[in-house]
C-alpha atoms as a PDB file:
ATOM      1  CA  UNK A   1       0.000   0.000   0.000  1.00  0.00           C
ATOM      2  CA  UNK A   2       3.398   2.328   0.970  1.00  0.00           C
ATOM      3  CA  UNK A   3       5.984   1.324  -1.358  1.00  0.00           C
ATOM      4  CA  UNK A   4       9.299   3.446  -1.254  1.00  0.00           C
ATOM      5  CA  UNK A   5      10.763   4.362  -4.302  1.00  0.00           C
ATOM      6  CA  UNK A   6      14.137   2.396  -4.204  1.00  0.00           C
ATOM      7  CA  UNK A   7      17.236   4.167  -3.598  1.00  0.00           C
ATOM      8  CA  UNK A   8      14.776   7.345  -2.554  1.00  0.00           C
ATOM      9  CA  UNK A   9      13.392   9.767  -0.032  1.00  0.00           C
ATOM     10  CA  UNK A  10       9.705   9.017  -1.154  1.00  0.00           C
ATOM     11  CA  UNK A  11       7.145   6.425  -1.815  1.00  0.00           C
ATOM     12  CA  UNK A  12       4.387   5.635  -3.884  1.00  0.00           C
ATOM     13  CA  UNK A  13       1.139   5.008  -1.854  1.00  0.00           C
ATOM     14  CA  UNK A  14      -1.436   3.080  -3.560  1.00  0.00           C
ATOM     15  CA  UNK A  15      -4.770   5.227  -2.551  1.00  0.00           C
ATOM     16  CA  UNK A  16      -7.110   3.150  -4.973  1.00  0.00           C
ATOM     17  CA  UNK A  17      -8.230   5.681  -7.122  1.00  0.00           C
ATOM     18  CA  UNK A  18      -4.950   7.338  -7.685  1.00  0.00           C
ATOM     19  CA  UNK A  19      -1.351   6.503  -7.094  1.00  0.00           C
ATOM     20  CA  UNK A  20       0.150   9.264  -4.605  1.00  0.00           C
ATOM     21  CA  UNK A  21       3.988  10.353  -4.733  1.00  0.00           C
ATOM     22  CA  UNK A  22       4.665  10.751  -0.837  1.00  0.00           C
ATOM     23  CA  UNK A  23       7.516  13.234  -0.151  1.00  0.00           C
ATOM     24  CA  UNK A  24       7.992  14.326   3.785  1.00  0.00           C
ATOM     25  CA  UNK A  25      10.322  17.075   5.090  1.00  0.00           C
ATOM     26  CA  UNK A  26      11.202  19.045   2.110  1.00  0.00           C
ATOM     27  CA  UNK A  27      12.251  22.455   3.888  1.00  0.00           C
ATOM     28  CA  UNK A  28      12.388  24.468   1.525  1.00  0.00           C
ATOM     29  CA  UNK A  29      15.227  26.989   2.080  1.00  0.00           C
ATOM     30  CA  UNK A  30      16.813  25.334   4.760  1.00  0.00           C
ATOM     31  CA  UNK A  31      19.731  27.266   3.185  1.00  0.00           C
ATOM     32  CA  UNK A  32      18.656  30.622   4.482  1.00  0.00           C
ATOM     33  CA  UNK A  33      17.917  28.848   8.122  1.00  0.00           C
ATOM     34  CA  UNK A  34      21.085  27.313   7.909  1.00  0.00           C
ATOM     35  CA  UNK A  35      23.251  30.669   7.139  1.00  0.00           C
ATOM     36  CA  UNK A  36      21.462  32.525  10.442  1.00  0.00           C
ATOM     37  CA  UNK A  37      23.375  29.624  12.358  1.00  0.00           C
ATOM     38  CA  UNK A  38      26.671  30.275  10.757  1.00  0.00           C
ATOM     39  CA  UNK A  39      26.583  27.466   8.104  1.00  0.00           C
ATOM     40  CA  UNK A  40      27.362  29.094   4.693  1.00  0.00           C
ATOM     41  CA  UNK A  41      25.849  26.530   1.771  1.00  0.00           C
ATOM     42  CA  UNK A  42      24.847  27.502  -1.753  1.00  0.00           C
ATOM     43  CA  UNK A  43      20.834  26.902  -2.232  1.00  0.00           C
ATOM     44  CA  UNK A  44      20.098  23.626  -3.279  1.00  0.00           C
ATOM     45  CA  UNK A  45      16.482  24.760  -4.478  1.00  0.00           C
ATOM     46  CA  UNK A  46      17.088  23.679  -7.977  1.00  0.00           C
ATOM     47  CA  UNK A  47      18.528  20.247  -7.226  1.00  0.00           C
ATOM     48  CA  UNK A  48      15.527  19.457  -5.084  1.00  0.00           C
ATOM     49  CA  UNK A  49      12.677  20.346  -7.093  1.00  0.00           C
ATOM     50  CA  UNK A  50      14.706  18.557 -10.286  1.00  0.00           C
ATOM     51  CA  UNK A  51      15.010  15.501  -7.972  1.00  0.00           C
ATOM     52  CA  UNK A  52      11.577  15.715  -7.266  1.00  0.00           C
ATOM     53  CA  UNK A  53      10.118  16.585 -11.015  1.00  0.00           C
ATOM     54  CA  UNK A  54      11.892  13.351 -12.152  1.00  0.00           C
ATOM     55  CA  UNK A  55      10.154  10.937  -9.476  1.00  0.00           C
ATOM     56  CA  UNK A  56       6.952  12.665 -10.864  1.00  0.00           C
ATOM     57  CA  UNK A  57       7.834  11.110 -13.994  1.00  0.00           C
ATOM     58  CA  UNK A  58       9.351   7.988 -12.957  1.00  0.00           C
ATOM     59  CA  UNK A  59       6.422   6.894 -11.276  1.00  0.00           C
ATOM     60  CA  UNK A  60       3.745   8.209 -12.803  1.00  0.00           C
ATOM     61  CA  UNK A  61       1.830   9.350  -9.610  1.00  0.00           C
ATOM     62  CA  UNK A  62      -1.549  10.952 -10.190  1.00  0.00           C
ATOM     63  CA  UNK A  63      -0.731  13.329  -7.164  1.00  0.00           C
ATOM     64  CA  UNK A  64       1.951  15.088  -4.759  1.00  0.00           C
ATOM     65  CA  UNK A  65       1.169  14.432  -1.345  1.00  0.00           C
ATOM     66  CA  UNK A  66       3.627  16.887   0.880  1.00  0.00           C
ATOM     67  CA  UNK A  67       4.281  14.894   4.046  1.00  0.00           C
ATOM     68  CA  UNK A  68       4.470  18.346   6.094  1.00  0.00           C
ATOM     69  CA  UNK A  69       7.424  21.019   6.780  1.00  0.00           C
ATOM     70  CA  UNK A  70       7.067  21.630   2.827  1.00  0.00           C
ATOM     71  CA  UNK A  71       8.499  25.139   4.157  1.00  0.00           C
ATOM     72  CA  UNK A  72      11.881  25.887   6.663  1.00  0.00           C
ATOM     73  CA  UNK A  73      10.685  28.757   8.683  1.00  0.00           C
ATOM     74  CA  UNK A  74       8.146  28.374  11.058  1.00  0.00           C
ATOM     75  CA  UNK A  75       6.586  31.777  10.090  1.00  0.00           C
ATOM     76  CA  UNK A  76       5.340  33.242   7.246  1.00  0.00           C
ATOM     77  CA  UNK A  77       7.759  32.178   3.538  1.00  0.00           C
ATOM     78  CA  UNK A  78       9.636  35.261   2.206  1.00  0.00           C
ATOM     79  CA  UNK A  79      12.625  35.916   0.001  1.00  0.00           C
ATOM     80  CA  UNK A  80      14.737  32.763  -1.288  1.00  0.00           C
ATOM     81  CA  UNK A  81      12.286  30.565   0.388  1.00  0.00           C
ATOM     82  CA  UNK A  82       9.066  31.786  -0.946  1.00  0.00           C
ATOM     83  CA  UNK A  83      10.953  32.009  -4.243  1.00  0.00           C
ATOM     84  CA  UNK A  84      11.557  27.751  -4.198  1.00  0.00           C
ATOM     85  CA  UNK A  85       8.003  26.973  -2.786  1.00  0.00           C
ATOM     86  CA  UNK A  86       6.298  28.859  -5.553  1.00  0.00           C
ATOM     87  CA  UNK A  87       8.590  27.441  -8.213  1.00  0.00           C
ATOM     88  CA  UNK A  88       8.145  23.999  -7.128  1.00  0.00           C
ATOM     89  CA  UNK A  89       4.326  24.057  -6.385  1.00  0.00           C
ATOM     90  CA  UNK A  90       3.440  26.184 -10.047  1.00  0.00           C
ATOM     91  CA  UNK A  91       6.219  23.436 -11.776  1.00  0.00           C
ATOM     92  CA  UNK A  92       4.420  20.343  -9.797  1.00  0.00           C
ATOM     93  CA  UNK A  93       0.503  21.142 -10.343  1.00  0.00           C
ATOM     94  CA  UNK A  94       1.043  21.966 -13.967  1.00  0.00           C
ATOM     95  CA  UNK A  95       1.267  18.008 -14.215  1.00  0.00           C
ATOM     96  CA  UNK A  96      -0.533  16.680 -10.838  1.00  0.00           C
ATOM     97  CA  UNK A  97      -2.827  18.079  -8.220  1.00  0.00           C
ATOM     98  CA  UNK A  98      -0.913  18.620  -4.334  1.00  0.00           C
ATOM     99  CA  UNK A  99      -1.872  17.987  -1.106  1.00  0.00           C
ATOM    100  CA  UNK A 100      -0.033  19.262   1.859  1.00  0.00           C
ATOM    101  CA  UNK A 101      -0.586  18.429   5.513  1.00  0.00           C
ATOM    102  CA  UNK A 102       0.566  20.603   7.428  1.00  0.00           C
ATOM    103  CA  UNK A 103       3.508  20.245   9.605  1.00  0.00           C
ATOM    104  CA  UNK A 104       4.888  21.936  12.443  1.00  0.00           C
ATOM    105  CA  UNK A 105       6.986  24.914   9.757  1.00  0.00           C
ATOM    106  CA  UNK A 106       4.043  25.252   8.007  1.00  0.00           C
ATOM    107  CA  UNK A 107       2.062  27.665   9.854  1.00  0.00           C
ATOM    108  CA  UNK A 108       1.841  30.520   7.621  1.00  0.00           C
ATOM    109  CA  UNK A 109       1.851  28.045   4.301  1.00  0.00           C
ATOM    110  CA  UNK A 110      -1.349  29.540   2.776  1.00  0.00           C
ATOM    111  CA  UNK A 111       0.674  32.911   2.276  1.00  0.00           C
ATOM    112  CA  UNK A 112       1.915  30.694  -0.716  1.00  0.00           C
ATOM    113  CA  UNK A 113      -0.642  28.202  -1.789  1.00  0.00           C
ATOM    114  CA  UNK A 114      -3.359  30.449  -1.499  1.00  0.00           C
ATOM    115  CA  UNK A 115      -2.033  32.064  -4.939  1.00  0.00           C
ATOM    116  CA  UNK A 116      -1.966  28.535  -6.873  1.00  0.00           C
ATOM    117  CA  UNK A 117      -4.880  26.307  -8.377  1.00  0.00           C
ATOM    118  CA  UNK A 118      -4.818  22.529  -7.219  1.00  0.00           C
ATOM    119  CA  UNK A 119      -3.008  22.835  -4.277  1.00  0.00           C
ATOM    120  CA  UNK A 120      -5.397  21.443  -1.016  1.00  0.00           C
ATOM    121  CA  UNK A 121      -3.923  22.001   2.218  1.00  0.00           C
ATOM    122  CA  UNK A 122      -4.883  20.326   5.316  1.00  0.00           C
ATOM    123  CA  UNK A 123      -4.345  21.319   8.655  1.00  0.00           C
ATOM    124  CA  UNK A 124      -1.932  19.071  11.504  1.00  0.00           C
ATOM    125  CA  UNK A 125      -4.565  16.156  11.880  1.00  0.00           C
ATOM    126  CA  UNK A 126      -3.876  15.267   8.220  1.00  0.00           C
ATOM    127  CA  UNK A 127      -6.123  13.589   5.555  1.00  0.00           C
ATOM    128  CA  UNK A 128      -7.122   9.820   4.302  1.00  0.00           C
ATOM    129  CA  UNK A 129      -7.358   9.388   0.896  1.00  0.00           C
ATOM    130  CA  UNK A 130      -8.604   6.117   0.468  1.00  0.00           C
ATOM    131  CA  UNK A 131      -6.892   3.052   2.766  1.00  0.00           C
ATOM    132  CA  UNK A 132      -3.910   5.485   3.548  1.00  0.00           C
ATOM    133  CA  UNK A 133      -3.876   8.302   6.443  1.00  0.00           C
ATOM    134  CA  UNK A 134      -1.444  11.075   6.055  1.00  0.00           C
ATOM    135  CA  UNK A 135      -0.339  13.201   8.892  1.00  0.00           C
ATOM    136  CA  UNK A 136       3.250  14.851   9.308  1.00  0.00           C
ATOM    137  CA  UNK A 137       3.463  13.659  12.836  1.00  0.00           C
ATOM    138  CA  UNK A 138       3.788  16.764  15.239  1.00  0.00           C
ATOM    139  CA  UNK A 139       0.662  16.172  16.526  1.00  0.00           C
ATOM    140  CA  UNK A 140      -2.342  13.988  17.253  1.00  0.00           C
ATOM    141  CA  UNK A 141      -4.043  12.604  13.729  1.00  0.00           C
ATOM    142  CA  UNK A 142      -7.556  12.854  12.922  1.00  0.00           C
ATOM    143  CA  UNK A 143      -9.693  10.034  14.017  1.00  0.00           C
ATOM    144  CA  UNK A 144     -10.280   8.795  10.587  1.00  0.00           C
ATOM    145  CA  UNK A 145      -6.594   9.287   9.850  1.00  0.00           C
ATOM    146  CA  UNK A 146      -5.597   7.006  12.191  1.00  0.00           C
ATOM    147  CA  UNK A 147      -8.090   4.532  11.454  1.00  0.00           C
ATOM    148  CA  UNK A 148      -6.745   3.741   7.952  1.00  0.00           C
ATOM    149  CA  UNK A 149      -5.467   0.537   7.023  1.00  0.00           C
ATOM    150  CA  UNK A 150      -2.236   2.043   6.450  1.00  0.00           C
ATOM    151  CA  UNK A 151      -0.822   5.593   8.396  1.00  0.00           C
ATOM    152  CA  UNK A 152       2.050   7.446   6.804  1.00  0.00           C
ATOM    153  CA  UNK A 153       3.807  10.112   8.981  1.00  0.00           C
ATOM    154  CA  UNK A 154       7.253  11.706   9.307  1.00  0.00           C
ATOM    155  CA  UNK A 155       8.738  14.409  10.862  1.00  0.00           C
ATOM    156  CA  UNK A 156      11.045  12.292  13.109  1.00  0.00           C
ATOM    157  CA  UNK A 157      13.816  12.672   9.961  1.00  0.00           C
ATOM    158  CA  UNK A 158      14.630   8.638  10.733  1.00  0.00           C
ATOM    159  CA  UNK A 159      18.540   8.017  10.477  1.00  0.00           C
ATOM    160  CA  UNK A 160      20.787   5.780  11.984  1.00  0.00           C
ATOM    161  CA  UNK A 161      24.138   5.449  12.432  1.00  0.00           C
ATOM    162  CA  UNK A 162      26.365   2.474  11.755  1.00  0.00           C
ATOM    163  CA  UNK A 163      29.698   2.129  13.270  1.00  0.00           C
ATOM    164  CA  UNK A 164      32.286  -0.733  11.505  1.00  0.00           C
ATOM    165  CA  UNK A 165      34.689  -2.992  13.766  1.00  0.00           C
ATOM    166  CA  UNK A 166      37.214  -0.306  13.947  1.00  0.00           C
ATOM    167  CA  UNK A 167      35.332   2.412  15.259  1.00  0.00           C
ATOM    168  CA  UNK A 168      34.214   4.267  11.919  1.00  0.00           C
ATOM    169  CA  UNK A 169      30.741   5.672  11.354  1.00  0.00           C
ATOM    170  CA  UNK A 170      28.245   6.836   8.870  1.00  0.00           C
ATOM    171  CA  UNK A 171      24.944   8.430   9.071  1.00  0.00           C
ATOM    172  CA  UNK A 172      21.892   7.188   6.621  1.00  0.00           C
ATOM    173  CA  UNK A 173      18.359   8.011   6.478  1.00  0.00           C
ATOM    174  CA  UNK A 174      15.577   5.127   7.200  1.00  0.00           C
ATOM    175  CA  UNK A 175      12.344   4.200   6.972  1.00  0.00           C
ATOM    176  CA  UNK A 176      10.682   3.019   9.694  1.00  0.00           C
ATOM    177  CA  UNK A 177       7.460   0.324   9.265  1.00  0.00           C
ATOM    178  CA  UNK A 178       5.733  -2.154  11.040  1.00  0.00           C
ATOM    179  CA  UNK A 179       3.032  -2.391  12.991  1.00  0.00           C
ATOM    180  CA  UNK A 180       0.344  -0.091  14.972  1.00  0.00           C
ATOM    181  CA  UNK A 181       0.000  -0.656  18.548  1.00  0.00           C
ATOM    182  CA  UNK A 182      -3.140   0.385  19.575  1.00  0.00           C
ATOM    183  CA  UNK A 183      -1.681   1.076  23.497  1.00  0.00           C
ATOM    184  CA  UNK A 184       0.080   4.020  21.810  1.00  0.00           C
ATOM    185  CA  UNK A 185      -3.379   5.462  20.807  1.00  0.00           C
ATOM    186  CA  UNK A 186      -5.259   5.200  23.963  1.00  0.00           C
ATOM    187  CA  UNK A 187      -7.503   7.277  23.740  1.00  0.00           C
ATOM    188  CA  UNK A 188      -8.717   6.148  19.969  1.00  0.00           C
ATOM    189  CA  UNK A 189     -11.869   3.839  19.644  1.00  0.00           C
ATOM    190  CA  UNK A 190      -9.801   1.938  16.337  1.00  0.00           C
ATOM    191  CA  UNK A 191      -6.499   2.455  14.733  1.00  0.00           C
ATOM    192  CA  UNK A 192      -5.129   0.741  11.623  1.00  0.00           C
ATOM    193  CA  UNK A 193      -2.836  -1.721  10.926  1.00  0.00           C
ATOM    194  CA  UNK A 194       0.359  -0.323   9.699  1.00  0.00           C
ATOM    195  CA  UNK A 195       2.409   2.173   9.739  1.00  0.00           C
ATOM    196  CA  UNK A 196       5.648   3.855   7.740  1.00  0.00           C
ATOM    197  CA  UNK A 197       7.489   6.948   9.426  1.00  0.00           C
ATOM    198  CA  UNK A 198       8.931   8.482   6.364  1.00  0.00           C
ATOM    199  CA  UNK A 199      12.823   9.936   6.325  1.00  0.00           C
ATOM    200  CA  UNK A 200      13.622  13.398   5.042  1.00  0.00           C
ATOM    201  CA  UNK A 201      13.560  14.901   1.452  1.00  0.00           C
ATOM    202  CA  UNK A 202      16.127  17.056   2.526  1.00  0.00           C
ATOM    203  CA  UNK A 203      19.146  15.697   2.716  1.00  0.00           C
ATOM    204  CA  UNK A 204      20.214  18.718   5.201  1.00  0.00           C
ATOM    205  CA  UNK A 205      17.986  18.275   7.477  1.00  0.00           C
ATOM    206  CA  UNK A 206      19.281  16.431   9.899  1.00  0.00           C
ATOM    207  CA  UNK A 207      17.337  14.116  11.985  1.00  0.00           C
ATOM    208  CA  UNK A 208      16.594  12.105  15.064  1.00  0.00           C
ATOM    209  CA  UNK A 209      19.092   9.028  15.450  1.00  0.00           C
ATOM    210  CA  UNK A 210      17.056   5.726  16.149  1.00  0.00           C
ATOM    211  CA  UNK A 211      19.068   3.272  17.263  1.00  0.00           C
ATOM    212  CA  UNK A 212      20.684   5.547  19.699  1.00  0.00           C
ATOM    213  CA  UNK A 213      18.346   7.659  21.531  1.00  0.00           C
ATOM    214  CA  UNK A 214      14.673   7.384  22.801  1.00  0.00           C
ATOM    215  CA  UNK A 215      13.890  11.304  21.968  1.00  0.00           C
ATOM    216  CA  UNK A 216      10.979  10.812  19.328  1.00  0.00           C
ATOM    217  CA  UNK A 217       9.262  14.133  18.431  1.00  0.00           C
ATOM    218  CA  UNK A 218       6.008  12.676  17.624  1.00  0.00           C
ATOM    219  CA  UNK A 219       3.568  12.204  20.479  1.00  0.00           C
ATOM    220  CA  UNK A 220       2.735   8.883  19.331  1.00  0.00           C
ATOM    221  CA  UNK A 221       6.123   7.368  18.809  1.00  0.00           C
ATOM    222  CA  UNK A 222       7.653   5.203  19.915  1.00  0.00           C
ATOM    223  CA  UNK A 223       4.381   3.392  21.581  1.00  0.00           C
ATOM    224  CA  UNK A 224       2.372   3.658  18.741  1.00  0.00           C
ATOM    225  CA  UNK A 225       4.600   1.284  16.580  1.00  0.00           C
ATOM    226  CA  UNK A 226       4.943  -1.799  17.611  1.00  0.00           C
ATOM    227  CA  UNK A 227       7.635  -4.406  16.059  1.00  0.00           C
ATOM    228  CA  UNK A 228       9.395  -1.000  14.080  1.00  0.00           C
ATOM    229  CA  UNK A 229      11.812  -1.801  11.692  1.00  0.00           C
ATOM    230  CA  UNK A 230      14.319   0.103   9.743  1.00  0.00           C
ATOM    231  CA  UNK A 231      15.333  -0.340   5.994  1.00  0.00           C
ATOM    232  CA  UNK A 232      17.645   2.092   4.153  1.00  0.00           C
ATOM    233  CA  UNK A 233      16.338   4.300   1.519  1.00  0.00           C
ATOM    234  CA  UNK A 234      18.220   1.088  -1.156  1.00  0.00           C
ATOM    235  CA  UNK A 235      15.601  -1.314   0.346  1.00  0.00           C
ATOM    236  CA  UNK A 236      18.087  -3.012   2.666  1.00  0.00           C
ATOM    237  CA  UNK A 237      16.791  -4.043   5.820  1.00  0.00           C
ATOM    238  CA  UNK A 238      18.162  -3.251   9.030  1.00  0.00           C
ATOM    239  CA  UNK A 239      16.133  -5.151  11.054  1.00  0.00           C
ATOM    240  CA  UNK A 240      14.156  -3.867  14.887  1.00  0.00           C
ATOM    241  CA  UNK A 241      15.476   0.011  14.931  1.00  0.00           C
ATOM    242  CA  UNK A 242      16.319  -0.219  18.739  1.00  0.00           C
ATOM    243  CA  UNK A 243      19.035  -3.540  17.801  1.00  0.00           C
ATOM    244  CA  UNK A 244      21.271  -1.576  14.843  1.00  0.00           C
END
């Protein structure tokens, strides 16, 4: 039902009537964030909306379904960043309709989208489209979202990092999937069945380790997954997240 694209920061998720392309975390003009810290880094705005304009194609999707944090600032889009989000959303819908849910930087989103045909946006408790709830993850979903066969959800930015036998180390992003436990959702009359926390589009985004730290952002993670496993964005699995 949530298939990731192999060797990608997205997935396809079979809705019934239309194939979605599911892309969380984008953060858009995370360059301009990232220079008021000190980090100097030419925009990648191009790059990313070229990477994403060819998984359009690739897959075929019917639709663009933003995962939440589309947008980097947590207040209103100007300048550099405003510039990539309206690029990207008038390049996307004049081939598929977009749906955002809303995630934790996208308060003031509407400033943008408001301006553009085919772009829905839904507030934090996400959307279902048919057997597939999306939600970004900050925050409680919608009744019906959880219910759904199948809930989709990021912004945790899923890495881990793997150490070799002489003390070296990498970073990767992950997917997480397995099951929903229903204790993690107590106060829900029914939840679904499954469940994929989606990494980051951004490959600057950073993210919350895994296998080394309990810290989840969401409020219903960890306890609402229950056997979670982690596979790299090549399709290689990793096995339960808490054992890497």
């Amino acid at each position: 039902m949530i298939e990731p694209v192999p060797g990608q920061p997205a997935a396809i998720a079979d809705c019934g009537s239309e194939r979605a392309l599911v892309v969380a975390d984008y953060h858009a003009g995370i360059e301009v964030g990232l220079r008021r810290d000190g980090v100097e880094l030419r925009s990648n705005a191009e790059t990313r909306r070229e990477r994403l304009l060819r998984l359009l194609v690739e897959t075929d999707a019917d639709r663009v379904v933003f995962l939440g944090d589309l947008a980097d600032a947590i207040g209103e889009p100007t300048g550099a960043e405003r510039i990539e989000l309206e690029t990207l959303l008038k390049t996307v819908t004049e081939r598929v309709p977009v749906t955002i849910t809303k995630g934790n930087h996208d308060g003031s989103i509407e400033a943008v989208t408001d301006g553009i045909s085919d772009v829905t946006v839904v507030d934090g408790p996400g959307t279902r489209i048919g057997d597939v709830g999306f939600c970004h993850g900050h925050t409680w979903p919608a009744e019906e979202v959880a219910a759904a066969p199948a809930l989709c959800t990021a912004h945790e930015h899923p890495q881990v990092r793997l150490e070799d036998e002489v003390g070296g180390s990498r970073t990767e992003r992950v997917w997480l999937r397995g099951g929903i436990d229903p204790a993690g959702f107590p106060d829900y009359d029914a939840v679904g069945d499954r469940m994929v926390v989606c990494p980051a589009f951004n490959d600057r985004s950073g993210g919350t380790f895994v296998n080394e730290a309990d810290g989840f952002l969401s409020p219903f993670l960890p306890d609402g997954l229950a056997d979670g496993e982690a596979y790299l964005l090549d399709g290689t699995r990793l096995g339960y997240y808490k054992s890497i």
